[in-house]
N, C-alpha and C. Protein backbone atom coordinates (compact mmCIF):
# COMPACT_ATOMS: atom_id res chain seq x y z
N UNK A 1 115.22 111.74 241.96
CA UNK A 1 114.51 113.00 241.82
C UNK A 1 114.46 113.71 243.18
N UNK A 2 114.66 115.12 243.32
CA UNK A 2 114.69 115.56 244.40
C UNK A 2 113.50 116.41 244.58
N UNK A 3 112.98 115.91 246.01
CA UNK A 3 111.32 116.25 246.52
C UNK A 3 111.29 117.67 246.22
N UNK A 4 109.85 117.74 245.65
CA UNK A 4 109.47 119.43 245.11
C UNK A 4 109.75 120.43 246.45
N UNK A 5 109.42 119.81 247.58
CA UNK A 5 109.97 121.05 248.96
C UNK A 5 111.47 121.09 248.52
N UNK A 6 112.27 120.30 248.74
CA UNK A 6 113.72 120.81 248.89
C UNK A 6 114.00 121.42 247.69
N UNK A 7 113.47 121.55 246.61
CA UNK A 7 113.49 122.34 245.33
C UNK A 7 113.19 123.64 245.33
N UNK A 8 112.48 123.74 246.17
CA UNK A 8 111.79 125.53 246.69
C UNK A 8 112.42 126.05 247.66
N UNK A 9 112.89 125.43 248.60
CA UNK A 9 113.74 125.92 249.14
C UNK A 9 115.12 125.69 249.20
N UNK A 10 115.47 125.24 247.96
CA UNK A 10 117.04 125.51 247.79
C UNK A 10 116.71 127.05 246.83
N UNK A 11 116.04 127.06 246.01
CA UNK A 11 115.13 127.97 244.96
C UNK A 11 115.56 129.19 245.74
N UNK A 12 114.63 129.00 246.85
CA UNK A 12 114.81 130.46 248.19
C UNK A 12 116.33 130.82 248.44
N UNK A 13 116.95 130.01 249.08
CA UNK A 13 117.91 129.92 249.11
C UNK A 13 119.51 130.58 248.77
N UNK A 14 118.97 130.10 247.34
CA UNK A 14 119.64 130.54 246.25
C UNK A 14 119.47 132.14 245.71
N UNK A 15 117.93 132.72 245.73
CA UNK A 15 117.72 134.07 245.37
C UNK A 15 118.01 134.89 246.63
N UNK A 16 118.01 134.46 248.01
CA UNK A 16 118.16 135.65 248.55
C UNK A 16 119.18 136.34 248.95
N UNK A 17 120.22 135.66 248.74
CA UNK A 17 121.42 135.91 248.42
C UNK A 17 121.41 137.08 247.07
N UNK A 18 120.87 136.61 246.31
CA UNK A 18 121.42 137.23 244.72
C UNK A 18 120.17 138.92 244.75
N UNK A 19 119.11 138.61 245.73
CA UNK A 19 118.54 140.19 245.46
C UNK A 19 118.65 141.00 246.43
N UNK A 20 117.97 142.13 246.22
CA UNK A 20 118.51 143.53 247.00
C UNK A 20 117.75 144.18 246.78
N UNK A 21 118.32 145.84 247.26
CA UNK A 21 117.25 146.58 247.75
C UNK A 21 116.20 146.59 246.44
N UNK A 22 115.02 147.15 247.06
CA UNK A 22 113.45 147.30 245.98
C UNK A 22 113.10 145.72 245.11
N UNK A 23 113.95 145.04 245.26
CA UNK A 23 113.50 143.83 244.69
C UNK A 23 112.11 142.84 245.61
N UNK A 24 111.24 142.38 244.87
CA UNK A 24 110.17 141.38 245.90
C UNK A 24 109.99 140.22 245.79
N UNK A 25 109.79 139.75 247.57
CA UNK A 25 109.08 138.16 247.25
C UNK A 25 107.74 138.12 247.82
N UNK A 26 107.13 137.38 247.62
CA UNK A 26 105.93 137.36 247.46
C UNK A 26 106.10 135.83 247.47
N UNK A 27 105.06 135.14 248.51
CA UNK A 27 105.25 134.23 249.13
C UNK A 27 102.99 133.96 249.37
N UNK A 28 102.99 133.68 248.08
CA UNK A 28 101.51 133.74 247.57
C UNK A 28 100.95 132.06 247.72
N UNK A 29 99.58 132.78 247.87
CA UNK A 29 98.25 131.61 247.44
C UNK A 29 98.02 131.13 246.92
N UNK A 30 97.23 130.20 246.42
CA UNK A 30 97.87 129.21 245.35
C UNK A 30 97.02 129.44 244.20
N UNK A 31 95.88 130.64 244.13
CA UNK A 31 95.38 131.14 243.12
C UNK A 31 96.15 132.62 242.85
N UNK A 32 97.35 132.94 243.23
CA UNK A 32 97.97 134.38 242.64
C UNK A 32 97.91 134.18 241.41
N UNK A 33 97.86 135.34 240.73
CA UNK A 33 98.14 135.30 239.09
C UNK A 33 99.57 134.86 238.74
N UNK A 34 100.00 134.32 237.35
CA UNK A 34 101.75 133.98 237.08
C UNK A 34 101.37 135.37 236.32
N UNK A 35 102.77 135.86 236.47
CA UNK A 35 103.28 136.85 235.70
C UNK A 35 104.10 136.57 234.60
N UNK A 36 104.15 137.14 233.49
CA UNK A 36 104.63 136.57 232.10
C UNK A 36 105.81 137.58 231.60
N UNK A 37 106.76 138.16 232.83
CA UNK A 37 107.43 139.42 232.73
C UNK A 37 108.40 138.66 232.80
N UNK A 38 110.07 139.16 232.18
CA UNK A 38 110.95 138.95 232.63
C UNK A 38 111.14 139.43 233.79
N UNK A 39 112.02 138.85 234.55
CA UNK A 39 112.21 139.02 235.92
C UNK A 39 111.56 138.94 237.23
N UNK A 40 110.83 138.28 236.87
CA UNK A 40 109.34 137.15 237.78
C UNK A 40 110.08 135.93 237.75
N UNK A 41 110.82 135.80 238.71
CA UNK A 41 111.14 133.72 238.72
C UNK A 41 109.88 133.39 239.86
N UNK A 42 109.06 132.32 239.61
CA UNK A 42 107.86 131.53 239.65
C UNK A 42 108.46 130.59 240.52
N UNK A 43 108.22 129.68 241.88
CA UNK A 43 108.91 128.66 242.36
C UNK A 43 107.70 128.07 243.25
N UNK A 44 106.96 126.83 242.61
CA UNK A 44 106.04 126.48 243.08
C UNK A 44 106.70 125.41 244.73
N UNK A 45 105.69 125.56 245.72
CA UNK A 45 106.07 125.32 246.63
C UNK A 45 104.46 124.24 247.82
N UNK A 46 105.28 122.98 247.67
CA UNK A 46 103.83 122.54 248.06
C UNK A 46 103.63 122.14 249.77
N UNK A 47 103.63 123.60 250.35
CA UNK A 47 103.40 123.90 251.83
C UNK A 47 102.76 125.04 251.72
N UNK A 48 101.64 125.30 252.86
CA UNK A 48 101.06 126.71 253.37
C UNK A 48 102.08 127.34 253.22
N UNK A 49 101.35 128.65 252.95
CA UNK A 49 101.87 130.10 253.54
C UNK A 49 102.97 130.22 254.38
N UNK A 50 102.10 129.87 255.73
CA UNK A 50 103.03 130.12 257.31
C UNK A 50 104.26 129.44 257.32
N UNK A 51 104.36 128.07 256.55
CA UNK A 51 105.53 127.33 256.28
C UNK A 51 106.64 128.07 255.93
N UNK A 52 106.47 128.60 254.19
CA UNK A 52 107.10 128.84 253.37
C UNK A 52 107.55 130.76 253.94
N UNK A 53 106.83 131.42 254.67
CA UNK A 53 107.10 132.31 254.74
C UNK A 53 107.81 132.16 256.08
N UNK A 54 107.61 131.41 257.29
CA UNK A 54 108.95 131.12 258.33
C UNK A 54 110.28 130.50 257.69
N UNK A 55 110.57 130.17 256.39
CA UNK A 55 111.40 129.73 255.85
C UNK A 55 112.00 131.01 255.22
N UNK A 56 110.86 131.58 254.42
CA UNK A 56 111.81 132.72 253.69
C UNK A 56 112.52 133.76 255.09
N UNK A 57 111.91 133.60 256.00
CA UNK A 57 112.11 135.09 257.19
C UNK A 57 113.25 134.69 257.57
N UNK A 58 113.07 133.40 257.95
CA UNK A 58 114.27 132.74 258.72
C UNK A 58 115.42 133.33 257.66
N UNK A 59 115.58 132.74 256.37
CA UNK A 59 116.31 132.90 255.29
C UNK A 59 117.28 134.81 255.49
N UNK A 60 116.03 135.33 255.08
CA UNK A 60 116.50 136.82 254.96
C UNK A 60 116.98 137.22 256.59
N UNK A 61 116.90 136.81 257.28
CA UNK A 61 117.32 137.32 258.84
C UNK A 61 118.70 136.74 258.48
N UNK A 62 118.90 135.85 257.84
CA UNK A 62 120.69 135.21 257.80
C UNK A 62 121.58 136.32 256.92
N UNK A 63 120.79 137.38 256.57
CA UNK A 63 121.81 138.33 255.92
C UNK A 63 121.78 139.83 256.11
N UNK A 64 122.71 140.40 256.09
CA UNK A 64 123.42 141.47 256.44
C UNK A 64 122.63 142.54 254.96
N UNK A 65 122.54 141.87 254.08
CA UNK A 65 122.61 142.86 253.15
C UNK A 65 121.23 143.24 252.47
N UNK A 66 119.91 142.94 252.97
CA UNK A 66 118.68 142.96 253.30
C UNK A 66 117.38 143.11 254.18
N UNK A 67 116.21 143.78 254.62
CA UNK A 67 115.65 143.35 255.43
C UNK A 67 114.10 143.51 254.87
N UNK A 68 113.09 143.13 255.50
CA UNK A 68 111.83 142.90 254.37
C UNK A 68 110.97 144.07 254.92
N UNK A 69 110.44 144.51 254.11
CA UNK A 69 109.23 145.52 254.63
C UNK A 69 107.85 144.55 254.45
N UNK A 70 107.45 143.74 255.52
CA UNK A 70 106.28 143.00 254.74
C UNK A 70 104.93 143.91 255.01
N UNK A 71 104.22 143.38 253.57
CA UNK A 71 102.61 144.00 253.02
C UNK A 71 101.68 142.44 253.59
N UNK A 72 100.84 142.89 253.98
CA UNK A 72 99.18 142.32 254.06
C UNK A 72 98.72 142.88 253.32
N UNK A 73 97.43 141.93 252.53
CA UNK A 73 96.32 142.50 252.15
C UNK A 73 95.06 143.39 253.21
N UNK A 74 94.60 144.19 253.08
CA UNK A 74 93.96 144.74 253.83
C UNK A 74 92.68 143.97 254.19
N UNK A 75 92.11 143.72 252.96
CA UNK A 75 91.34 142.36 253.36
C UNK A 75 91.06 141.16 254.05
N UNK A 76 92.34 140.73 254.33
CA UNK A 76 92.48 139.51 255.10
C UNK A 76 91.65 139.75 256.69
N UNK A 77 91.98 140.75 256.82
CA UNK A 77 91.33 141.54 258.77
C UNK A 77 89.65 141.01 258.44
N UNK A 78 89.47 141.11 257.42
CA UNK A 78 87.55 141.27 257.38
C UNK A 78 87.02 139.61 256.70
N UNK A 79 88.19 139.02 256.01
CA UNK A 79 87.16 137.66 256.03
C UNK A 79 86.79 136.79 256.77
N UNK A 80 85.55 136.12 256.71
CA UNK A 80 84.70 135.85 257.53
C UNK A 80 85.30 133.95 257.34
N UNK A 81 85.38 133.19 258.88
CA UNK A 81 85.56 131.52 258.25
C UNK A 81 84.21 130.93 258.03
N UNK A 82 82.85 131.58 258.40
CA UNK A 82 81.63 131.20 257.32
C UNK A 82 81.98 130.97 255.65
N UNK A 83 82.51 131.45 255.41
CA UNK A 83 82.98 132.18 253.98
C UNK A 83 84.24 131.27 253.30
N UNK A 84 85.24 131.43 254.74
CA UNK A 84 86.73 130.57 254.08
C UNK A 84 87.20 129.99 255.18
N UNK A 85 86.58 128.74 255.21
CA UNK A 85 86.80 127.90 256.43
C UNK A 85 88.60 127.82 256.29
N UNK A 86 88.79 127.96 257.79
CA UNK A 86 90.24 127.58 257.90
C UNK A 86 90.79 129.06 258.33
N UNK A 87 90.23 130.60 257.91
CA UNK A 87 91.39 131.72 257.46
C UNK A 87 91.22 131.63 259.29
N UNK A 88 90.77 131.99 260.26
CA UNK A 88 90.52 132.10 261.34
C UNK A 88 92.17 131.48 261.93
N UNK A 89 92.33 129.90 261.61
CA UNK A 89 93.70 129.24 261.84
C UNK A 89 94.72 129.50 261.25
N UNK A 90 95.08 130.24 260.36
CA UNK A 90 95.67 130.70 259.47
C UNK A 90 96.11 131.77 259.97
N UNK A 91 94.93 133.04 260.03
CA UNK A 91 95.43 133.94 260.86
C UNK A 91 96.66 133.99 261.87
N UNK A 92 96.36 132.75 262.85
CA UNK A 92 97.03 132.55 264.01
C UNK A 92 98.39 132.40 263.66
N UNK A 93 98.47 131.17 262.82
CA UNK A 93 99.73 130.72 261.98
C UNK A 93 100.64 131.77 261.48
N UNK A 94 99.80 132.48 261.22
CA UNK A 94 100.76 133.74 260.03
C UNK A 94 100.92 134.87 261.45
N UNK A 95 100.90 134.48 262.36
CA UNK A 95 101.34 135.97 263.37
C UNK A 95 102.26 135.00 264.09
N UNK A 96 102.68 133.79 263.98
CA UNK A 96 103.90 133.14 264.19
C UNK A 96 105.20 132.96 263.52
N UNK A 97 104.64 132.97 262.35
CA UNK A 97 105.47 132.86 260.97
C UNK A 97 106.23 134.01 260.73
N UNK A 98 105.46 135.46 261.45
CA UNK A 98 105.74 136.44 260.89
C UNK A 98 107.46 136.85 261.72
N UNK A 99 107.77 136.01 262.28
CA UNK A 99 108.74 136.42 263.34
C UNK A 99 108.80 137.51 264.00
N UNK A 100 107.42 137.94 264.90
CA UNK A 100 107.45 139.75 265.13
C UNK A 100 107.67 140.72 264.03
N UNK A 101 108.03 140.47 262.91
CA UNK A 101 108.12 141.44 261.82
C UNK A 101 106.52 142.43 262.15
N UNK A 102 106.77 143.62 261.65
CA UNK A 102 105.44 144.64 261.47
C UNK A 102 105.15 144.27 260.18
N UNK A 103 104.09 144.89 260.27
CA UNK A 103 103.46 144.63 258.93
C UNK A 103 102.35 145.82 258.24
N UNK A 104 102.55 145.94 257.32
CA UNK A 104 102.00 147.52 256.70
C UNK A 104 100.52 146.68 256.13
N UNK A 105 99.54 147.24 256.01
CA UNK A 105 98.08 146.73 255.23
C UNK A 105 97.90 147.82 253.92
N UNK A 106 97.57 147.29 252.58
CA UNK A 106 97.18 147.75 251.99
C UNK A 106 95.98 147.00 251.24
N UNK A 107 95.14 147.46 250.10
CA UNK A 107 94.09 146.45 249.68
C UNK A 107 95.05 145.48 248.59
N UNK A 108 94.49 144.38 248.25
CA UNK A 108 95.40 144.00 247.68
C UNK A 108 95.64 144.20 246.28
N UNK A 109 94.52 145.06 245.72
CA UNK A 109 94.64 145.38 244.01
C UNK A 109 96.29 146.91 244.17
N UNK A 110 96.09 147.27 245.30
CA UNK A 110 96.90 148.07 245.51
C UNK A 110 98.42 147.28 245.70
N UNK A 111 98.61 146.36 246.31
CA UNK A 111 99.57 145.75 246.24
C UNK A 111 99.98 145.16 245.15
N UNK A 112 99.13 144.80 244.40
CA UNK A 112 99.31 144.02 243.25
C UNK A 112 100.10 144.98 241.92
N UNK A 113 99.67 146.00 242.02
CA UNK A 113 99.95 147.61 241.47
C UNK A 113 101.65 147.77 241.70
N UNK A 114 101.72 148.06 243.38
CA UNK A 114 102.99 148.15 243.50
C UNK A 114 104.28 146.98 242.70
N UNK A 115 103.53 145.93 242.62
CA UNK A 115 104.44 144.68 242.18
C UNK A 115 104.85 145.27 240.82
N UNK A 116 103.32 145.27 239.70
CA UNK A 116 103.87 145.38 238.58
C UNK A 116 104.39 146.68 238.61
N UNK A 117 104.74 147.57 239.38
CA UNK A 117 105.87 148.74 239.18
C UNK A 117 107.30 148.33 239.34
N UNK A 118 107.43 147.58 240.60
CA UNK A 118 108.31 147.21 240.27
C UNK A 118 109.13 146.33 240.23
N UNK A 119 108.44 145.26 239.03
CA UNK A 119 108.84 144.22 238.14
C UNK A 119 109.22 145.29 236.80
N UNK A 120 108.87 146.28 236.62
CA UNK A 120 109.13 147.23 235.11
C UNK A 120 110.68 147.34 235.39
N UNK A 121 111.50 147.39 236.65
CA UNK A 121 113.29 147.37 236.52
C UNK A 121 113.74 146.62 237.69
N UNK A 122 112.71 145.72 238.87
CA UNK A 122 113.21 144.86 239.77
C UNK A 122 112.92 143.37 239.53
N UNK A 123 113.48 142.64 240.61
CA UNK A 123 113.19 141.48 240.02
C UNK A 123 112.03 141.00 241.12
N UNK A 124 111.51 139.92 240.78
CA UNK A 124 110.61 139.64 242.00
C UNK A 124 110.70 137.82 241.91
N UNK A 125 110.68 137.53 243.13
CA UNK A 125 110.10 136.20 243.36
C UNK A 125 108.95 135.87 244.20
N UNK A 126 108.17 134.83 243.18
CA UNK A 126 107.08 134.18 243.83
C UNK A 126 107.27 133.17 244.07
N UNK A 127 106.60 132.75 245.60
CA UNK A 127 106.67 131.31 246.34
C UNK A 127 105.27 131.15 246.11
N UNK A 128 104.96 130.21 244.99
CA UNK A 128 103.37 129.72 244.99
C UNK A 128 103.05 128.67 245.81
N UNK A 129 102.68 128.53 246.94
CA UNK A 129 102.02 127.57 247.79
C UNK A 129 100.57 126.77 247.66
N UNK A 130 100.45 126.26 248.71
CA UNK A 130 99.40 125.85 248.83
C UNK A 130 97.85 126.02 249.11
N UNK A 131 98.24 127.08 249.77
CA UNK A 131 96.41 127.37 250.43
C UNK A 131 96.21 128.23 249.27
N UNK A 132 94.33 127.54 249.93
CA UNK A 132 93.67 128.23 249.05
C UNK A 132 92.93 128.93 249.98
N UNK A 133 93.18 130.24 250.28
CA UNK A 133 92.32 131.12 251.26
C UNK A 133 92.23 132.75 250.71
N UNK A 134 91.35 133.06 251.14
CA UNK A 134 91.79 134.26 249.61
C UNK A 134 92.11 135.26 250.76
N UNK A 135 93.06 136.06 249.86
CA UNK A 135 93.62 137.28 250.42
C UNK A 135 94.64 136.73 251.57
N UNK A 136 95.49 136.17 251.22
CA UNK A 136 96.41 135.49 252.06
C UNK A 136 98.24 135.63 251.89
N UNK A 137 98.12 136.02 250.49
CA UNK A 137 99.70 136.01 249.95
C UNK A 137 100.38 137.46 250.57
N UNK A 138 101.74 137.06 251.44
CA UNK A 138 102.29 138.25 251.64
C UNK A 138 103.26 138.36 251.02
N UNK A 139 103.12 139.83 251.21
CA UNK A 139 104.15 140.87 250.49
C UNK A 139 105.46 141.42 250.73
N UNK A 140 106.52 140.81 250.27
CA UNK A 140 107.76 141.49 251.02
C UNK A 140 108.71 142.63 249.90
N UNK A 141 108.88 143.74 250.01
CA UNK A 141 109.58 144.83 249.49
C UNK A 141 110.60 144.60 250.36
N UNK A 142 111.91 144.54 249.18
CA UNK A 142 113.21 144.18 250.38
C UNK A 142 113.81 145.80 250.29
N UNK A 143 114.45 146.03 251.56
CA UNK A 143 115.40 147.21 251.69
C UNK A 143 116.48 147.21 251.93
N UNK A 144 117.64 147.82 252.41
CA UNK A 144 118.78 147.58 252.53
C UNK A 144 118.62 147.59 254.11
N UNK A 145 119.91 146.53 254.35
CA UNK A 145 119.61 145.61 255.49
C UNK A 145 120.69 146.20 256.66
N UNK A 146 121.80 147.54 256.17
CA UNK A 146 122.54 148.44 256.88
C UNK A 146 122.07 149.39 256.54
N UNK A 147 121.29 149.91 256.05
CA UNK A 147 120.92 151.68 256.21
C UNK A 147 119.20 151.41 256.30
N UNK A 148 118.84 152.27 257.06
CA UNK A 148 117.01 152.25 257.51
C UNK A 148 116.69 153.59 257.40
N UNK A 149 114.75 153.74 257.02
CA UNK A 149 114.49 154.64 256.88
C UNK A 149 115.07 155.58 258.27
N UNK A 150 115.04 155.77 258.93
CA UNK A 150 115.28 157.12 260.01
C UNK A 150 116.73 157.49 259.33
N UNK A 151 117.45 156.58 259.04
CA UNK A 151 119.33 157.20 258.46
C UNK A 151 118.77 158.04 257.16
N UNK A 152 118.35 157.33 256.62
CA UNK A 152 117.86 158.29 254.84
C UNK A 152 117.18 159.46 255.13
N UNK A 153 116.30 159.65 256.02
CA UNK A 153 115.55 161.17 256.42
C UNK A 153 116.75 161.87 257.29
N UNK A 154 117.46 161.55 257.65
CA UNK A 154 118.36 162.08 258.54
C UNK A 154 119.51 162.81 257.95
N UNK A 155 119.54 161.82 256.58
CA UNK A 155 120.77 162.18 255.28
C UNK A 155 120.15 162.77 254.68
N UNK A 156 119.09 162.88 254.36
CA UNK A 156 118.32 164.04 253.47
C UNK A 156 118.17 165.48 254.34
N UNK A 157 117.57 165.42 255.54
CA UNK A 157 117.60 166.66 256.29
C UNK A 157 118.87 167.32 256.22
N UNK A 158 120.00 166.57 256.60
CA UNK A 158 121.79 167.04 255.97
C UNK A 158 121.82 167.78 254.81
N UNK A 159 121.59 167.48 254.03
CA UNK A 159 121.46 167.73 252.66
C UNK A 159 120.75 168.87 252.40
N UNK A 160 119.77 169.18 252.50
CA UNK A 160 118.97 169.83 252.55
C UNK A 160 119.20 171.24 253.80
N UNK A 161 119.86 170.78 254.39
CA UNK A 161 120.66 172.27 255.07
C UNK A 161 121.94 172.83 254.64
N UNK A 162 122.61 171.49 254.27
CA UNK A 162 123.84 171.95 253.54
C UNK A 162 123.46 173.16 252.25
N UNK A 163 122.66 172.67 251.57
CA UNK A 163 122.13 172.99 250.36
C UNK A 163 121.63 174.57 250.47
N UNK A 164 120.74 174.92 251.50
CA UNK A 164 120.65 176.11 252.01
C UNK A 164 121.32 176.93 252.57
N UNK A 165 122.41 176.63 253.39
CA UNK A 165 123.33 177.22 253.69
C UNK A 165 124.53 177.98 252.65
N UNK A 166 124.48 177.06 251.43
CA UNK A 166 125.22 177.46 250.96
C UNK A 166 124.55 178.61 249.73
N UNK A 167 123.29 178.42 249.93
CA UNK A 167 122.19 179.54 248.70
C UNK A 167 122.26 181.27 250.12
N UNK A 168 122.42 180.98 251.22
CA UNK A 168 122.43 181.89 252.12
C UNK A 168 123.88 182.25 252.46
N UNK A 169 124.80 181.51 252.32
CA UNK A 169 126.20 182.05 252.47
C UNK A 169 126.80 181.58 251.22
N UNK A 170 126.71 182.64 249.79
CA UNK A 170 127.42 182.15 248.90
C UNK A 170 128.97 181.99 248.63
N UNK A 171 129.96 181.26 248.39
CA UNK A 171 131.11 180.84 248.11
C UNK A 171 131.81 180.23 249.23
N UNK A 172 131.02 179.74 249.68
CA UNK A 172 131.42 179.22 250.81
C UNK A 172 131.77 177.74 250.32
C-alpha cells in the first residue's frame, strides 16, 4: 500500500500539469466544506497547510504554463492564539511556505463565493490537510504563466485605440 502522503502528492503532481488558466487549488483546513460538484477532485492530505502548500508552490514554479494568484482569508490577520492556540506559529510557517508569493486578502465567505463561480465551468482542486485552525485554507486562482496582467491591459489599451481610430478615420 502506498503511504497516504505520497498519494497526495503524486495527486498534486499529476493535476498541475493537466490545469490552467482560471482553474483552482485550494490547499484547505481540515474543516473546509467537500463540494459535491463535478469538477472538484478532493485529495485528502495528512500534513499542515505550510507543508502541502510549499509542495504545491514548489510544484507550480516547475511550469511554464501557469502561475498562482494566491487568496488569504481576511480573517486570519485578526485571530487571536487565546482563541486558536498554535495560529500565531502557523502564521510564521505560512510566510515561508509562501515562497515570497503576494498575496491578495479577502473575507473568506467571499472567497468561498469566488470558488463556487468558478467550479460552474473550471475545475478546482482541494488539498484537505491537517490543521485545524480556522481561517487558514489558501486560495490559489491559476493564470497563465506567459502572459500577465500588465500585457492584457496593454493589449486591451491597443485595441481600444485601434478601435477608435478606425470610428475617426473611416475605411481605413
Amino acid at each position: 500500500m502506498v503511504p497516504r502522503q505520497s498519494v497526495w502528492r503524486t495527486a498534486v503532481a499529476n493535476q498541475v500539469g493537466q490545469l490552467g488558466y482560471r482553474n483552482w487549488i485550494v490547499v484547505a483546513e481540515a474543516s473546509f466544506p467537500a463540494f459535491s460538484r463535478v469538477g472538484v477532485r478532493q485529495v485528502p492530505a495528512d500534513v499542515e497547510i505550510p507543508e502541502a502548500l510549499d509542495y504545491v508552490l514548489a510544484s507550480l514554479e516547475q511550469t511554464q504554463h501557469v502561475h498562482p494568484r494566491i487568496y488569504l482569508p481576511r480573517e486570519l490577520r485578526s485571530v487571536e492564539n487565546d482563541y486558536a492556540p498554535g495560529i500565531e506559529s502557523y502564521r510564521k510557517r505560512l510566510v515561508v511556505a509562501l515562497h515570497g508569493h503576494e498575496t491578495t486578502e479577502l473575507d473568506q465567505q467571499s472567497l468561498i463565493t469566488l470558488l463556487q463561480d468558478a467550479n460552474r465551468s473550471f475545475d478546482v482542486l482541494v488539498i484537505r490537510t491537517t490543521t485545524a485552525l480556522p481561517y487558514t485554507s489558501v486560495f490559489m486562482e491559476l493564470e497563465p504563466g506567459y502572459w500577465d496582467s500588465e500585457a492584457e491591459t496593454r493589449l486591451r489599451e491597443r485595441i481600444s485605440r485601434e478601435r477608435m481610430e478606425r470610428l475617426v478615420r473611416p475605411g481605413r
